[in-house]
Protein backbone atom coordinates (compact mmCIF):
# COMPACT_ATOMS: atom_id res chain seq x y z
CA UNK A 1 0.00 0.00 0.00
CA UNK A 2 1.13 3.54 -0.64
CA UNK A 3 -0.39 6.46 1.44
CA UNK A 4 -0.02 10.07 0.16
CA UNK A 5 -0.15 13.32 2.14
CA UNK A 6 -0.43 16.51 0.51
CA UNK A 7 0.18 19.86 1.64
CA UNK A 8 0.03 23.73 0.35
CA UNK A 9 -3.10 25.09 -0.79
CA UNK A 10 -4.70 27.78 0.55
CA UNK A 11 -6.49 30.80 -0.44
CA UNK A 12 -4.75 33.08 -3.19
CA UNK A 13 -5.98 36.14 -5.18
CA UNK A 14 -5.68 35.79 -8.54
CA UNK A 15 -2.73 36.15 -10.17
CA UNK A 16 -0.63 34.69 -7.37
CA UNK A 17 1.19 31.58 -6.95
CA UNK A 18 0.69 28.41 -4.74
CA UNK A 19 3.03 24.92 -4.64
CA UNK A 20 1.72 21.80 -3.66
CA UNK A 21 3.35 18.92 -2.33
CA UNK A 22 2.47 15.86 -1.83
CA UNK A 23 4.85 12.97 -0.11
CA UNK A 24 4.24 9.49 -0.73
CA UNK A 25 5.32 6.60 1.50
CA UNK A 26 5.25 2.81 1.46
CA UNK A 27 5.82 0.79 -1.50
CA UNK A 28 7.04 3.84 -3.30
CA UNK A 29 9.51 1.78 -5.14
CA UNK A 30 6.43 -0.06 -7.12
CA UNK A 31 4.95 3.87 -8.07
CA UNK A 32 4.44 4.39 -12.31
CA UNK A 33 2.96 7.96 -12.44
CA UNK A 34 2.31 10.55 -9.64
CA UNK A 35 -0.33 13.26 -10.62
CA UNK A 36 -2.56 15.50 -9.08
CA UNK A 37 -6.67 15.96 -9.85
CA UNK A 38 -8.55 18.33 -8.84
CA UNK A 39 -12.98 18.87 -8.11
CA UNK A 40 -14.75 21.82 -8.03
CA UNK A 41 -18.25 22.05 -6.08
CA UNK A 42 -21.13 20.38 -8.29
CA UNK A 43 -18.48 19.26 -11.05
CA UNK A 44 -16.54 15.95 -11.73
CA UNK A 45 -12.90 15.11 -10.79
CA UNK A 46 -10.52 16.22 -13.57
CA UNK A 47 -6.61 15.53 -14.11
CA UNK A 48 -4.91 18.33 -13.67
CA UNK A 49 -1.32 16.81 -14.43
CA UNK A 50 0.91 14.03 -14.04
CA UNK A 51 4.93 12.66 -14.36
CA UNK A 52 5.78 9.18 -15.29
CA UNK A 53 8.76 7.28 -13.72
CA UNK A 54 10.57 8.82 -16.76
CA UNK A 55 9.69 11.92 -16.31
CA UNK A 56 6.88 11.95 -19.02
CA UNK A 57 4.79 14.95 -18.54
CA UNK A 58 0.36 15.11 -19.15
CA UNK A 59 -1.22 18.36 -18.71
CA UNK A 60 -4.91 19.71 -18.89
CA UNK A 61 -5.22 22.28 -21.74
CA UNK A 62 -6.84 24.76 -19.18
CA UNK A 63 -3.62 24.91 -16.83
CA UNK A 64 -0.98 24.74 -19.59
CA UNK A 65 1.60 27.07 -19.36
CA UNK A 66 0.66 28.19 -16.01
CA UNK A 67 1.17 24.87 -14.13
CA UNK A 68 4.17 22.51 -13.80
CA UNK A 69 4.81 19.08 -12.25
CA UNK A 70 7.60 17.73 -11.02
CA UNK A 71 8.81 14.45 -8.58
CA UNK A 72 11.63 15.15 -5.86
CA UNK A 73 15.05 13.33 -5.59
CA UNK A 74 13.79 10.79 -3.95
CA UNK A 75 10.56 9.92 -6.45
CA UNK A 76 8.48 9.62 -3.85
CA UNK A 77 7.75 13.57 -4.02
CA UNK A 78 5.43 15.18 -6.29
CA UNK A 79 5.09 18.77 -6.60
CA UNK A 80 2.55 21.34 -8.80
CA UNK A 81 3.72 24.47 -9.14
CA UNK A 82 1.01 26.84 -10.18
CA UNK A 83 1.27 30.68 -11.09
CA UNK A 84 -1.27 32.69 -12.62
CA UNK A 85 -4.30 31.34 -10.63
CA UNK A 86 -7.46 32.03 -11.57
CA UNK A 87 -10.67 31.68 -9.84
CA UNK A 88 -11.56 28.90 -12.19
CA UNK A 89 -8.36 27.01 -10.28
CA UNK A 90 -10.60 26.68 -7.31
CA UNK A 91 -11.13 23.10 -6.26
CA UNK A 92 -10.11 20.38 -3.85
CA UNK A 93 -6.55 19.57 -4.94
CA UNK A 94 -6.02 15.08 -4.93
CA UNK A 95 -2.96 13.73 -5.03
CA UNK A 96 -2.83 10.09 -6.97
CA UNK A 97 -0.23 7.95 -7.85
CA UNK A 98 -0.45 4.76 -10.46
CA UNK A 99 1.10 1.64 -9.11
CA UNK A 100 3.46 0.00 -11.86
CA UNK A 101 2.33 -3.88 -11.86
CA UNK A 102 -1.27 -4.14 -10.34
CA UNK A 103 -2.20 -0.20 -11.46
CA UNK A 104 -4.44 0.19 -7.76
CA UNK A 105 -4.35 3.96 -7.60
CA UNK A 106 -3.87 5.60 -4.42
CA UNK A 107 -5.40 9.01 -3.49
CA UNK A 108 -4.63 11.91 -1.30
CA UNK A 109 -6.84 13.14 0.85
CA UNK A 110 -7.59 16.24 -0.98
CA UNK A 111 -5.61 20.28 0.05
CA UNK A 112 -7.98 23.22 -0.86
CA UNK A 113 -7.29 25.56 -2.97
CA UNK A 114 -9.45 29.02 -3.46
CA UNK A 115 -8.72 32.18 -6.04
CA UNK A 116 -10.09 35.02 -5.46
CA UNK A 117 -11.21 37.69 -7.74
């Protein structure tokens, strides 16, 4: 089993910057991909972005250019970085990661995130 805490959301006015992190332990050695999702109120869970074991990169069109992911030293470390916030951004913030054999993913337990106008 892998369990996942995340940390650094907040409340930001828009514009502004916030980093996530989320640290994974466990069987972190078995861990494909490492993303994060997010969910708005009344709206479905969406990926916001995600790193491989290589280093392969997925982002959603809407934070493109404005978002970046990235995995610690260690791998067991994911970060997003995310500048320009916009209102839209708010949402509960879910960390995942993809095990490599079995694919079971593991979730977060969600970091809040809130842009104001």
């Amino acid at each position: 089993q892998v369990q996942l805490v995340e940390s650094g959301g907040g409340l930001v006015q828009a514009g502004g910057s916030l980093r996530l992190s989320c640290v994974a332990s466990g069987r972190i050695f078995s861990i494909n991909a490492m993303g994060w999702y997010r969910q708005a109120p009344g709206k479905q869970r969406e990926l916001v972005a995600r790193i491989t074991s290589t280093g392969s990169t997925d982002y959603a069109d809407s934070v493109k250019g404005r978002f970046t992911i990235s995995r610690g030293n260690a791998k067991n470390t994911v970060y997003l970085q995310m500048n320009s916030l916009k209102p839209e951004d708010t949402a509960v913030y879910y960390c995942n990661v993809v095990m490599m054999v079995s694919k079971i993913n593991y979730w977060g337990q969600g970091t809040q995130v809130t842009v104001s106008s």
